[in-house]
N, C-alpha and C. Protein backbone atom coordinates (compact mmCIF):
# COMPACT_ATOMS: atom_id res chain seq x y z
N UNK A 1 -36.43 69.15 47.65
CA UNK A 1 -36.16 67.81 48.19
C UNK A 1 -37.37 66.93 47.93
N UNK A 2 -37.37 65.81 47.39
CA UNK A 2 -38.38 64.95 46.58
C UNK A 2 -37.96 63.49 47.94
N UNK A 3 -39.23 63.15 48.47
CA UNK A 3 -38.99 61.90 49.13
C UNK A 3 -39.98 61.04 48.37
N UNK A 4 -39.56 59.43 48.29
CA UNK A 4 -40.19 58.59 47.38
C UNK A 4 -40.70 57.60 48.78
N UNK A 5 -41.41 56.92 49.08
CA UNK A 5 -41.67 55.79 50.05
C UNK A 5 -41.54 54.56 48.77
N UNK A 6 -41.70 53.78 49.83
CA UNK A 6 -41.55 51.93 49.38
C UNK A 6 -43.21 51.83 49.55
N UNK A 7 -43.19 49.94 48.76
CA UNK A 7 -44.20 49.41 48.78
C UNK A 7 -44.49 48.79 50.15
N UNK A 8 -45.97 49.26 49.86
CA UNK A 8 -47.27 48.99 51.43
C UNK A 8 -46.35 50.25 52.03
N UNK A 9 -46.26 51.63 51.76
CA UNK A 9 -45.57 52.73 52.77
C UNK A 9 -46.56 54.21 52.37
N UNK A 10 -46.36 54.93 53.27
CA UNK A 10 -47.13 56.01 52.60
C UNK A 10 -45.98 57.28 52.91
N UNK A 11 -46.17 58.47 52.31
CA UNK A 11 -45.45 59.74 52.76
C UNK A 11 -45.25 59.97 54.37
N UNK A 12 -46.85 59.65 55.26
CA UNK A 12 -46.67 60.17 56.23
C UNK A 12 -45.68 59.62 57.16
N UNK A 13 -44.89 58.52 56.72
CA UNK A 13 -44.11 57.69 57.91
C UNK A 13 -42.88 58.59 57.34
N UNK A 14 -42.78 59.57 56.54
CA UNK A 14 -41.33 60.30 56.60
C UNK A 14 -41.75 61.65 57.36
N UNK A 15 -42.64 61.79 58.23
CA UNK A 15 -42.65 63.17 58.31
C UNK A 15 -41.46 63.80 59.04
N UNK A 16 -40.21 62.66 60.03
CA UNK A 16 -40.03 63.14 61.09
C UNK A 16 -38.37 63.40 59.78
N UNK A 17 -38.20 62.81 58.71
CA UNK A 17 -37.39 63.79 57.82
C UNK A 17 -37.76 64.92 57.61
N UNK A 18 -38.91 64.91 56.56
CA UNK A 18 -39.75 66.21 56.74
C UNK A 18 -39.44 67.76 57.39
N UNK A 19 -39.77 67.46 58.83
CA UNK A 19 -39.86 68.27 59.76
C UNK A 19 -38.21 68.57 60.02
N UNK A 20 -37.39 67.47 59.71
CA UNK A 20 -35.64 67.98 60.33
C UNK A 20 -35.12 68.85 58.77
N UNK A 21 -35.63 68.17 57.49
CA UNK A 21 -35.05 68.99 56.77
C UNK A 21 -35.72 70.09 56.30
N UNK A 22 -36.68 70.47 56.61
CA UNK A 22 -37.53 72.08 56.60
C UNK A 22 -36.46 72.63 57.50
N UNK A 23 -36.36 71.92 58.64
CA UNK A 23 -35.35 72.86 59.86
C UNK A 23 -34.47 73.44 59.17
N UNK A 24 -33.75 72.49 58.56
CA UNK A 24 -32.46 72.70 57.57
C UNK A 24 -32.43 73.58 56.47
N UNK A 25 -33.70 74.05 56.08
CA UNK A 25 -33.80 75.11 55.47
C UNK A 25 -34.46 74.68 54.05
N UNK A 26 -34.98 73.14 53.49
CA UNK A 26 -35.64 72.46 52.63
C UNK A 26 -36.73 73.13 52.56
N UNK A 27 -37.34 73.07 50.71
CA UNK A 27 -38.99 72.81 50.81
C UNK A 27 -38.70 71.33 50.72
N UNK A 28 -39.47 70.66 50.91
CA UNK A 28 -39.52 69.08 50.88
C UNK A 28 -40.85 68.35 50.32
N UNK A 29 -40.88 68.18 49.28
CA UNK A 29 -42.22 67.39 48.41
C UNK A 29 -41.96 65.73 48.87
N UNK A 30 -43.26 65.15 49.67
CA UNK A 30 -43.38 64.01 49.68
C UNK A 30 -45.11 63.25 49.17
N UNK A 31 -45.09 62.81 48.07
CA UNK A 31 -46.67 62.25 47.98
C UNK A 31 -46.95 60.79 47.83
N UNK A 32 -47.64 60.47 48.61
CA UNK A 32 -48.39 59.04 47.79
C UNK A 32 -48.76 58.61 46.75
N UNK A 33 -47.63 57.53 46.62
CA UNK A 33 -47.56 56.59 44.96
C UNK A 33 -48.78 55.98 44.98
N UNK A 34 -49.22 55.45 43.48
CA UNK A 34 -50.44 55.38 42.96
C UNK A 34 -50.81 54.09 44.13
N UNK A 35 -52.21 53.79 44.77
CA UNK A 35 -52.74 52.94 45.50
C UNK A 35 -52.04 52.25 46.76
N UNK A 36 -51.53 53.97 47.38
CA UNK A 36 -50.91 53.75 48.34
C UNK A 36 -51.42 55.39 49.32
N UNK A 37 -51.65 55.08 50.60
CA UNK A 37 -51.82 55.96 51.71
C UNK A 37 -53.26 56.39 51.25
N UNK A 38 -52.70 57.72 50.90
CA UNK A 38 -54.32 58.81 50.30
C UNK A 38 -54.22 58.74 48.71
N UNK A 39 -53.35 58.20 47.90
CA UNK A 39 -53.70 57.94 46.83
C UNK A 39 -54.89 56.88 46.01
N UNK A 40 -55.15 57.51 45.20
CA UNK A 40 -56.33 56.50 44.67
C UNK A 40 -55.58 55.29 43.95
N UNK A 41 -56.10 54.27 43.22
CA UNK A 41 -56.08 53.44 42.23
C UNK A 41 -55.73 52.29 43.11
N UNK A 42 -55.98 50.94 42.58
CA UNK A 42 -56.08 49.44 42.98
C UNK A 42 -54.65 49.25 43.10
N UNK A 43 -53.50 49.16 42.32
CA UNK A 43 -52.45 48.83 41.58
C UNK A 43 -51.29 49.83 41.66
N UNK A 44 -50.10 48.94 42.09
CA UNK A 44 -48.54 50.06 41.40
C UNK A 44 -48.08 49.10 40.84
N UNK A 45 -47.52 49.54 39.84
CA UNK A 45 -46.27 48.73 38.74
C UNK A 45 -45.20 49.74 38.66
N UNK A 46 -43.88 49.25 38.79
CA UNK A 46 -42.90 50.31 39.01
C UNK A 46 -42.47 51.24 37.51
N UNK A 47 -43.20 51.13 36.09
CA UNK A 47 -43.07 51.89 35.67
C UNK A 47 -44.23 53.19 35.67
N UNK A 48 -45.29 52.71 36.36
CA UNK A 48 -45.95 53.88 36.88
C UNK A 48 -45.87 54.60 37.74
N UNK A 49 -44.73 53.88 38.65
CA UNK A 49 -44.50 54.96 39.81
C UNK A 49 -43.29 55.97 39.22
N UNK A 50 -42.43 55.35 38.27
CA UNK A 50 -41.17 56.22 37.24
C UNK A 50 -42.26 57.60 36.53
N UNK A 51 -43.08 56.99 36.04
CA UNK A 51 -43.97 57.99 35.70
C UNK A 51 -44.61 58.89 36.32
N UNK A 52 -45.07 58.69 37.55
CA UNK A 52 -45.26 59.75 38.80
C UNK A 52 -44.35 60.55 38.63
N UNK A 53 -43.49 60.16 39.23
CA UNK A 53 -42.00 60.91 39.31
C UNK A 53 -42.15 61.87 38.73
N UNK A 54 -41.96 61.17 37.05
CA UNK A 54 -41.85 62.76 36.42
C UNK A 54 -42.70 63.84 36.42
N UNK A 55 -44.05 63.12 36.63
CA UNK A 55 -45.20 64.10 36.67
C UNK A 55 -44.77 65.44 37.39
N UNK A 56 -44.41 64.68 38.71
CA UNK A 56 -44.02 65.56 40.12
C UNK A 56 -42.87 66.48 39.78
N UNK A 57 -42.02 65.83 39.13
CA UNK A 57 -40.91 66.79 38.56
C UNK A 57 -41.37 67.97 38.24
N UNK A 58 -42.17 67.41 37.39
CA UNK A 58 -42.26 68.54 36.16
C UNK A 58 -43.20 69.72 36.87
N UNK A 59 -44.16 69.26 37.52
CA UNK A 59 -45.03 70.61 38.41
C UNK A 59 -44.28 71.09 39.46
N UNK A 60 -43.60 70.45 40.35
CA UNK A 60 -42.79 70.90 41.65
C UNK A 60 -41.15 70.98 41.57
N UNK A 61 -40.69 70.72 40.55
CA UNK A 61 -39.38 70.83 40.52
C UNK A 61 -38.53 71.68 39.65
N UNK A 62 -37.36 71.96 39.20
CA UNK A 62 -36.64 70.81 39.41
C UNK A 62 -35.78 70.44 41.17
N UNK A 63 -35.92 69.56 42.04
CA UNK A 63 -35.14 69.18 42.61
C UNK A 63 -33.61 69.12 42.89
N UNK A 64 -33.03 69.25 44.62
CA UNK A 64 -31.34 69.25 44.26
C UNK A 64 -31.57 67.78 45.22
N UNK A 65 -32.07 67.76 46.13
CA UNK A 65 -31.74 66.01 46.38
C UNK A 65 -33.30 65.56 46.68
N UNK A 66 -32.80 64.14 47.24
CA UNK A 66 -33.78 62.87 46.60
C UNK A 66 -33.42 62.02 47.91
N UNK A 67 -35.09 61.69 48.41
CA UNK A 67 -34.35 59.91 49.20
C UNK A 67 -35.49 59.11 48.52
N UNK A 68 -34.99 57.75 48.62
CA UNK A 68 -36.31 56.63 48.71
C UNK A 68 -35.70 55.91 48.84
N UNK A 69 -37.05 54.70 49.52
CA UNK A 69 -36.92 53.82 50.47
C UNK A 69 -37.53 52.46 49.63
N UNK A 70 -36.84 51.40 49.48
CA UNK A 70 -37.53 50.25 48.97
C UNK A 70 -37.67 50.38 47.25
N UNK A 71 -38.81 50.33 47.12
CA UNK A 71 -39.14 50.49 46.05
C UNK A 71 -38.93 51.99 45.34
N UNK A 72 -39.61 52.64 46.47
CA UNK A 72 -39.48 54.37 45.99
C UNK A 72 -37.66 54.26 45.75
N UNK A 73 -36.92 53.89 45.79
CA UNK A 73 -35.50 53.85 45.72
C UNK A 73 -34.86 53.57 44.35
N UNK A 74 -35.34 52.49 43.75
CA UNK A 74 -35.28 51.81 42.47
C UNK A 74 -35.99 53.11 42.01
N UNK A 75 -37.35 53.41 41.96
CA UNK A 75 -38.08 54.09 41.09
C UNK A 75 -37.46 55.51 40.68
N UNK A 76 -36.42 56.07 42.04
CA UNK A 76 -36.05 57.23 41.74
C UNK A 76 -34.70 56.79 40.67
N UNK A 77 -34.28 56.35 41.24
CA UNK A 77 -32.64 55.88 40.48
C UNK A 77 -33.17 55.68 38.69
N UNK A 78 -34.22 55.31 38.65
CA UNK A 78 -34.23 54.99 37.14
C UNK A 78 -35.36 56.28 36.54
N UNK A 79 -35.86 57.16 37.50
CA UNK A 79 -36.52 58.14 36.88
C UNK A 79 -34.96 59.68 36.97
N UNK A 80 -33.98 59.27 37.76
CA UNK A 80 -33.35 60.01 37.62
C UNK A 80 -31.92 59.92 36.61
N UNK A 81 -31.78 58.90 36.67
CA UNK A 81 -30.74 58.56 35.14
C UNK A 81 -31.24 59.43 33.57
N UNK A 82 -32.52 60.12 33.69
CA UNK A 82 -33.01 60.54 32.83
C UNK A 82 -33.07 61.95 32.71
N UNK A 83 -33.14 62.37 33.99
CA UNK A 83 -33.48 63.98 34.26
C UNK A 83 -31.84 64.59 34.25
N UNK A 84 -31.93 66.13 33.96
CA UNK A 84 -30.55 66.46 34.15
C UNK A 84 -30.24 66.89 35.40
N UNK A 85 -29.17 65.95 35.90
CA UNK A 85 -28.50 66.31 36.94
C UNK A 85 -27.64 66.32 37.39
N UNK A 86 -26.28 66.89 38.45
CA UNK A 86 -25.01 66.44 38.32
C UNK A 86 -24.61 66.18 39.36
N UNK A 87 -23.12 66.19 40.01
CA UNK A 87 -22.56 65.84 41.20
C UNK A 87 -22.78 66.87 42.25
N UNK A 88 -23.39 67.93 42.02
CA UNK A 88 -24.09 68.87 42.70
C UNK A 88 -24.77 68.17 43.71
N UNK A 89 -25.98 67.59 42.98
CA UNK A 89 -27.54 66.86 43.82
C UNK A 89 -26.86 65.44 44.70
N UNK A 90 -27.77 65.69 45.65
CA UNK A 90 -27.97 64.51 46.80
C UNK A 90 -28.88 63.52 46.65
N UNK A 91 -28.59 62.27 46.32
CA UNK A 91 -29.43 61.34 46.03
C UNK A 91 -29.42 60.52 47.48
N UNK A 92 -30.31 59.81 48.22
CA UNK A 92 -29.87 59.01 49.56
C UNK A 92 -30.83 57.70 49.03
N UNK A 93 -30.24 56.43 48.84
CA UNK A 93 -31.25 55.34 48.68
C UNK A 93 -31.17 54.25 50.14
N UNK A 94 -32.32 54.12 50.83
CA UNK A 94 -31.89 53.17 52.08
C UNK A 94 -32.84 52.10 51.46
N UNK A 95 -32.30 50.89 51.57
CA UNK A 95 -33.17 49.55 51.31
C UNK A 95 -33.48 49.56 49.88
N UNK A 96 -32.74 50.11 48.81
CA UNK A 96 -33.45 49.62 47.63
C UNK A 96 -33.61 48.49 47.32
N UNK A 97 -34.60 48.32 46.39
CA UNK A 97 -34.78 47.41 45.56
C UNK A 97 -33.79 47.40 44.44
N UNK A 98 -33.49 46.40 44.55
CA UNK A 98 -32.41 46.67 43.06
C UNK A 98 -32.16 46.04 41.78
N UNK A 99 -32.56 44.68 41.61
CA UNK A 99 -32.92 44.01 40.60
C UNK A 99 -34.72 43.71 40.52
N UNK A 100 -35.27 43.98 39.71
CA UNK A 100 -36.41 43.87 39.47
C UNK A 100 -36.59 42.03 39.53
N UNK A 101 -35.88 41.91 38.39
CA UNK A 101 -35.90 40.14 37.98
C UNK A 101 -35.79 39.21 39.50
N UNK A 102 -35.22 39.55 40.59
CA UNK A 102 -34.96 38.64 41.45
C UNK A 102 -36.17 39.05 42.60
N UNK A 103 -36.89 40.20 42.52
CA UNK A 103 -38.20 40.56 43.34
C UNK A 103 -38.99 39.67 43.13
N UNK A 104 -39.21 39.82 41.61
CA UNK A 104 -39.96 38.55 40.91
C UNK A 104 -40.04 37.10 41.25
N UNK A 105 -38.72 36.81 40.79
CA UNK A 105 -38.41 35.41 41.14
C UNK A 105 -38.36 35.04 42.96
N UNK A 106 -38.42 35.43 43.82
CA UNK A 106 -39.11 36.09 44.95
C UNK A 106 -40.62 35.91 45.15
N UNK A 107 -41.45 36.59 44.64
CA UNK A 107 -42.35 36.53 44.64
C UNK A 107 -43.35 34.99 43.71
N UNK A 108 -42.43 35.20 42.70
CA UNK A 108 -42.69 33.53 41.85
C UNK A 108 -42.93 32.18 43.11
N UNK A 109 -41.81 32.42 44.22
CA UNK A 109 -41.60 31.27 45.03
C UNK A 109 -42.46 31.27 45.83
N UNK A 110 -42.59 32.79 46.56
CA UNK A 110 -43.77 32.57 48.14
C UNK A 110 -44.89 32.37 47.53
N UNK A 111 -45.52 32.69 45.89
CA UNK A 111 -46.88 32.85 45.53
C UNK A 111 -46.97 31.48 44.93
N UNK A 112 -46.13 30.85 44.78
CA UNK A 112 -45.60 29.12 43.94
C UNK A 112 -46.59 29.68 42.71
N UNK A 113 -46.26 30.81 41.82
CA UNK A 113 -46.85 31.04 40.47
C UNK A 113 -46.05 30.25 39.09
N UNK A 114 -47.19 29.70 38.44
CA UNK A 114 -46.14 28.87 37.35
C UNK A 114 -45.37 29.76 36.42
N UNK A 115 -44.54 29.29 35.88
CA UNK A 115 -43.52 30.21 34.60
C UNK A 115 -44.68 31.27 33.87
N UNK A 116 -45.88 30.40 33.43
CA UNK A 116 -46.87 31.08 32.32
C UNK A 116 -47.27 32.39 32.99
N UNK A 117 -47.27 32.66 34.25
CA UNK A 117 -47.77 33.60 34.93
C UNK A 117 -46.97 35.06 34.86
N UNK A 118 -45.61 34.61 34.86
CA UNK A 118 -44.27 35.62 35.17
C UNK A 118 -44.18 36.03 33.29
N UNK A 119 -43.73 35.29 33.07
CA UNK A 119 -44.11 35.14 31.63
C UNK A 119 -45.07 36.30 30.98
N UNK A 120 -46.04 36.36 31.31
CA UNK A 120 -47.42 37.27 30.86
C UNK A 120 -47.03 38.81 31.90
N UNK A 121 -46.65 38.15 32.80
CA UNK A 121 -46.34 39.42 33.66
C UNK A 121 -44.65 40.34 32.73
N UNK A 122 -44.18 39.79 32.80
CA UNK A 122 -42.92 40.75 31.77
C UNK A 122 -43.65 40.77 30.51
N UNK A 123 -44.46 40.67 29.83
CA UNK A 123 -44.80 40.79 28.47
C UNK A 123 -45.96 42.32 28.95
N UNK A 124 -46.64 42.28 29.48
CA UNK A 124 -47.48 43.37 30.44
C UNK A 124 -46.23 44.34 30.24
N UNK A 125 -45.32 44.04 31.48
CA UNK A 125 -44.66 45.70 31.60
C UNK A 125 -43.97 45.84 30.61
N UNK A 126 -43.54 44.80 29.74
CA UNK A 126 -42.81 45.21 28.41
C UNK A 126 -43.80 46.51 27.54
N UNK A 127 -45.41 45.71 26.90
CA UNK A 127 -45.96 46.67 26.74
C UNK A 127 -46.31 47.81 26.92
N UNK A 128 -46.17 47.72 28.22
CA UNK A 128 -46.46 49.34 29.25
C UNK A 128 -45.63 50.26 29.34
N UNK A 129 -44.47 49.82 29.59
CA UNK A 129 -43.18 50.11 29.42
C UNK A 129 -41.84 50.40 28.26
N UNK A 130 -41.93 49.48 27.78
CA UNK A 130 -41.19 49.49 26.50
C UNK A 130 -39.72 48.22 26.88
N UNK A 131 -39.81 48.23 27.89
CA UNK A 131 -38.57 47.31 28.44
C UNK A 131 -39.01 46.30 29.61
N UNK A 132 -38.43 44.97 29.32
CA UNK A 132 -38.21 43.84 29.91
C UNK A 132 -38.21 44.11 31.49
N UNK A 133 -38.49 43.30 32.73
CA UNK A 133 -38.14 42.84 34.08
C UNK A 133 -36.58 42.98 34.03
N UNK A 134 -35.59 42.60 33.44
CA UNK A 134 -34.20 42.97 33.46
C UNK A 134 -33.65 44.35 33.18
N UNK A 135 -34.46 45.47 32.99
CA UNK A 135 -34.10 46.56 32.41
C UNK A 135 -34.08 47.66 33.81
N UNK A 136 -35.21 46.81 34.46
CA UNK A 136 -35.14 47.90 35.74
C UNK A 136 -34.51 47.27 36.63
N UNK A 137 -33.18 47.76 36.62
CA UNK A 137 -32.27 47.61 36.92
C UNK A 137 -31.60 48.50 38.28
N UNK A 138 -31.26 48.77 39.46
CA UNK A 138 -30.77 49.58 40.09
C UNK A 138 -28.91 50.00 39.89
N UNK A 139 -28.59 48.63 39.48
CA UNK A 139 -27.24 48.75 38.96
C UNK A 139 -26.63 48.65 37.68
N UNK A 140 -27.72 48.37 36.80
CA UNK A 140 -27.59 49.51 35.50
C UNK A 140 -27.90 50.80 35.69
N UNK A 141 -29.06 51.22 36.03
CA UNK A 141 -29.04 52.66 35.97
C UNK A 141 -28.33 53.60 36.94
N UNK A 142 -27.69 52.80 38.36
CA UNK A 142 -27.07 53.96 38.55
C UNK A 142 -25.13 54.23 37.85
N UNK A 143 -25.35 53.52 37.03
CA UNK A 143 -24.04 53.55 35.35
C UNK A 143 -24.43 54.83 35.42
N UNK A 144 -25.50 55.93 35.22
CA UNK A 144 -25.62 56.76 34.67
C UNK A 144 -26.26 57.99 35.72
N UNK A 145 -25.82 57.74 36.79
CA UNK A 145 -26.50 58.90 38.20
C UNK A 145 -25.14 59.37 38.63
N UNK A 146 -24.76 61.17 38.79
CA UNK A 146 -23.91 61.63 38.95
C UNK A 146 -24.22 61.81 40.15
N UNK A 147 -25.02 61.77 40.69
CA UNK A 147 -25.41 62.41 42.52
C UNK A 147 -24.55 62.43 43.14
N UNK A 148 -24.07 62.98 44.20
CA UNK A 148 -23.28 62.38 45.35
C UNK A 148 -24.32 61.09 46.06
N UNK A 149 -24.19 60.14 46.53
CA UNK A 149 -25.37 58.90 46.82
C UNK A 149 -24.84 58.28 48.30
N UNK A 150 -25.84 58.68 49.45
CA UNK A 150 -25.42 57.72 50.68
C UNK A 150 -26.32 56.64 50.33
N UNK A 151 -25.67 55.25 50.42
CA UNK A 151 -26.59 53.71 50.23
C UNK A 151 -26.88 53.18 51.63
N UNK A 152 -28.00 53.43 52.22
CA UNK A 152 -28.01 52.97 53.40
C UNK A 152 -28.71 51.35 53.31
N UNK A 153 -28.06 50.22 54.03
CA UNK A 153 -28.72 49.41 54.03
C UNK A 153 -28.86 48.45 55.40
N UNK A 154 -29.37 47.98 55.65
CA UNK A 154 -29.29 46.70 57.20
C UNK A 154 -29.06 45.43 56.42
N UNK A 155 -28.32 44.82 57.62
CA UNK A 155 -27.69 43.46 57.52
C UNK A 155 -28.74 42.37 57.36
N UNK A 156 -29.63 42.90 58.49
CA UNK A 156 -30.70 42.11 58.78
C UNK A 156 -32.38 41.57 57.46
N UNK A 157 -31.65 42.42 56.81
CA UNK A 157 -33.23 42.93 55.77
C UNK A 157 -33.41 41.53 55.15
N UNK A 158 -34.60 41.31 55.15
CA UNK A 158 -35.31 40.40 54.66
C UNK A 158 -35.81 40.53 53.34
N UNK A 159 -36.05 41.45 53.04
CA UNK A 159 -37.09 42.38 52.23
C UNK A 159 -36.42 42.66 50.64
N UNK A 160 -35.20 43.16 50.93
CA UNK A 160 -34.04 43.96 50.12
C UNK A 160 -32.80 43.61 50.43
N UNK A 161 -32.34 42.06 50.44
CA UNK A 161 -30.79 41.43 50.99
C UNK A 161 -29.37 41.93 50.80
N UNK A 162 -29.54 41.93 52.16
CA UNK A 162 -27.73 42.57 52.16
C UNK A 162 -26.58 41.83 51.03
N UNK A 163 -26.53 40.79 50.55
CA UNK A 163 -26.26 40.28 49.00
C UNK A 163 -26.35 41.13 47.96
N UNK A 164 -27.60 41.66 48.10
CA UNK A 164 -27.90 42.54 46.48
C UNK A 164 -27.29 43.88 46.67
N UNK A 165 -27.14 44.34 47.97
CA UNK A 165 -26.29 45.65 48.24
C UNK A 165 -24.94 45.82 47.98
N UNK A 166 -24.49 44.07 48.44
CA UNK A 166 -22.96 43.89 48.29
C UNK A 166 -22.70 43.58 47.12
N UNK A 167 -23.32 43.50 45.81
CA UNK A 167 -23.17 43.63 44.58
C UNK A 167 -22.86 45.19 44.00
N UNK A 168 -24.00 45.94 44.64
CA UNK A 168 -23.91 47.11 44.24
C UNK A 168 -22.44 47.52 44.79
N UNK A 169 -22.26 46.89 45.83
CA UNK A 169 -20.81 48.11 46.70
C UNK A 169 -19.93 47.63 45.61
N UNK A 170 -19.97 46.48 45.13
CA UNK A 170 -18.52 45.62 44.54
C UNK A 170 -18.58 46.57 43.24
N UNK A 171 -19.63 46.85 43.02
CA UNK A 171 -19.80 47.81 41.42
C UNK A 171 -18.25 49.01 41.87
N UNK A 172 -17.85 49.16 42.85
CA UNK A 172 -17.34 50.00 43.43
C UNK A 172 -16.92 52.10 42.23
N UNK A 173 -18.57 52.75 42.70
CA UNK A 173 -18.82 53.59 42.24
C UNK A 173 -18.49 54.50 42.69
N UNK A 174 -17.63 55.87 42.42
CA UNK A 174 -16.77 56.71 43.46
C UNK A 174 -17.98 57.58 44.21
N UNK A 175 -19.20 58.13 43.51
CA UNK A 175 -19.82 58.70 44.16
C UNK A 175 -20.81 57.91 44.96
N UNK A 176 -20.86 56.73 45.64
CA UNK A 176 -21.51 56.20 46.55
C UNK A 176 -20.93 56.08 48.03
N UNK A 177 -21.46 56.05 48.34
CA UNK A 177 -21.30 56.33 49.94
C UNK A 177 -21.92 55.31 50.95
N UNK A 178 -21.73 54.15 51.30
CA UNK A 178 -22.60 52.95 51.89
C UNK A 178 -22.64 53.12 53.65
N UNK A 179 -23.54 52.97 54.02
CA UNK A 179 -23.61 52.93 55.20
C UNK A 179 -24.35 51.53 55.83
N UNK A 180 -23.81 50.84 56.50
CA UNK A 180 -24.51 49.46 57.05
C UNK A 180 -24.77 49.41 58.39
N UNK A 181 -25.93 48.93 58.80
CA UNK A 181 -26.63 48.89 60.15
C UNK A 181 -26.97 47.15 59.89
N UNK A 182 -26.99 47.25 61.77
CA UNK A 182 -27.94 45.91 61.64
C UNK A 182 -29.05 45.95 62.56
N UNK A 183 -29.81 44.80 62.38
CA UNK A 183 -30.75 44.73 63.98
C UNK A 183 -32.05 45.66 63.31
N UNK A 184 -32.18 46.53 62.23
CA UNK A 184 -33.32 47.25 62.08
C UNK A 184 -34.28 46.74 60.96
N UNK A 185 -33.32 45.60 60.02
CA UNK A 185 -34.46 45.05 59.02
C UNK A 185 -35.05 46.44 58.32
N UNK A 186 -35.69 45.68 57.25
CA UNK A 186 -35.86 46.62 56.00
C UNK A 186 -36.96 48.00 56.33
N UNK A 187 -38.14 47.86 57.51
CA UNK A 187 -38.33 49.02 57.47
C UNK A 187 -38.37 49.67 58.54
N UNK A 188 -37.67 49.57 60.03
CA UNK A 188 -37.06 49.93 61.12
C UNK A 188 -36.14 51.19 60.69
N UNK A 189 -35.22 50.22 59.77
CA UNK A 189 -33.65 50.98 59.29
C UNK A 189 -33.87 52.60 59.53
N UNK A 190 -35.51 53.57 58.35
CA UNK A 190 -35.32 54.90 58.18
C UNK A 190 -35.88 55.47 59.60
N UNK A 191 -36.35 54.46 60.88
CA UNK A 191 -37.12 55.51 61.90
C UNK A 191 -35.93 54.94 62.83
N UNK A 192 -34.76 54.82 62.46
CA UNK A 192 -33.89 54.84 63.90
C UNK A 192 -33.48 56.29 63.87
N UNK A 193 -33.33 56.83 64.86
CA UNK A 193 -33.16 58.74 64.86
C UNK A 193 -31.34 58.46 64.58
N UNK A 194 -30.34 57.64 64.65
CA UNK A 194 -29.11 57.94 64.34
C UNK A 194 -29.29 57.50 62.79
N UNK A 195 -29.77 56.93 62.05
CA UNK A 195 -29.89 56.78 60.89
C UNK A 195 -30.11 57.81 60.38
N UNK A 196 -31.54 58.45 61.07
CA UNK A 196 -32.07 59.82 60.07
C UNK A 196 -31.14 60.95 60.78
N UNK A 197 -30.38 60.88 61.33
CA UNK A 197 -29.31 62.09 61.71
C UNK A 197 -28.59 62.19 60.59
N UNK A 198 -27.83 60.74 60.17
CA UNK A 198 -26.88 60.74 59.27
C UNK A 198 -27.54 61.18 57.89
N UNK A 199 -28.70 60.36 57.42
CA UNK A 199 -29.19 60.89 56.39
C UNK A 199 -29.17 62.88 56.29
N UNK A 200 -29.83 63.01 57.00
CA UNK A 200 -30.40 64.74 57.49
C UNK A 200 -28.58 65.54 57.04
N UNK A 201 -28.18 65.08 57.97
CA UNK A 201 -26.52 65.44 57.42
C UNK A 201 -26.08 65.72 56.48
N UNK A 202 -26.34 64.22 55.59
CA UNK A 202 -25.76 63.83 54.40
C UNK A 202 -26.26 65.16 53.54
N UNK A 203 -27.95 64.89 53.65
CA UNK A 203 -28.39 66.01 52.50
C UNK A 203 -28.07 67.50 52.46
């Protein structure tokens, strides 16, 4: 079991999954993405956290399910469209991120950054990456995720809008599974204990 956290999050705020799905009979790998908790480095860019991923794969896995939260959510969905896996594995995403391009344009507004800025910034992860701000995609890539998938999201989220979820539901994908809360906003949602019941369940 591979847990991913979101941005500004660290591993230790999942311990109380952790601890229910060891109960359940899990090993459970959770670590801190690059310049986050006890990890080192200044900086995350989400194709370095895709790249974690695999790192982690590849020494601790292979994996049968998966959660992440926020960002860690996006990052798994597009590091797992890649790995082999089938309708077997449990994928759980609560609060993803799901279009890269509209985080951006998001962030373009509260930071009032000019075009030239965003601009240089997709030309960056293009290089780094090999693909555009439109490529990381949550609803392109899960075109290509067999998981069984609970989508947990809140009404309330500020962060990750219940809009961009209701795009994904309209994708209407047989192996997704949506669950909607309100009142907990984007990072309340994973420490309500009936939330993480259902999750714990699910997996």
């Amino acid at each position: 079991m591979l847990i991913a956290h979101g941005f500004q999050s660290a591993s230790v705020n999942f311990e109380a999954y952790a601890a229910a799905l060891v109960e359940k009979g899990y090993e459970v790998i959770a670590f801190d993405a690059p310049a986050h908790g006890r990890s080192g480095g200044k900086r995350i860019v989400l194709p370095e956290y895709v790249r974690m991923l695999r790192s982690v794969n590849q020494y601790y896995g292979p994996f049968h399910s998966y959660m992440g939260h926020s960002l860690g959510g996006l990052a798994l969905v597009l590091f797992l469209e890649d790995a082999p896996h089938n309708n077997d594995n449990h994928l759980v995403l609560v609060s993803p991120l799901v279009e890269m391009t509209a985080a951006v344009a998001t962030l373009k507004t509260v930071l009032r950054l000019p075009d030239v800025v965003i601009s240089d910034m997709n030309e960056y992860v293009q290089e780094i990456s090999g693909h555009p701000f439109s490529w990381y995609s949550l609803r392109r890539a899960l075109g290509q995720i067999q998981a069984k998938t609970m989508y947990v999201q809140d009404e309330d989220d500020q962060i990750t809008p219940m809009p961009d979820a209701l795009t994904v539901k309209n994708d209407n994908r047989p192996n997704i599974r949506f669950v909607f809360t309100k009142g907990f906003g984007h990072r309340r949602i994973y420490k309500d204990p009936n939330v993480r019941r259902q999750i714990v369940q699910f997996l």
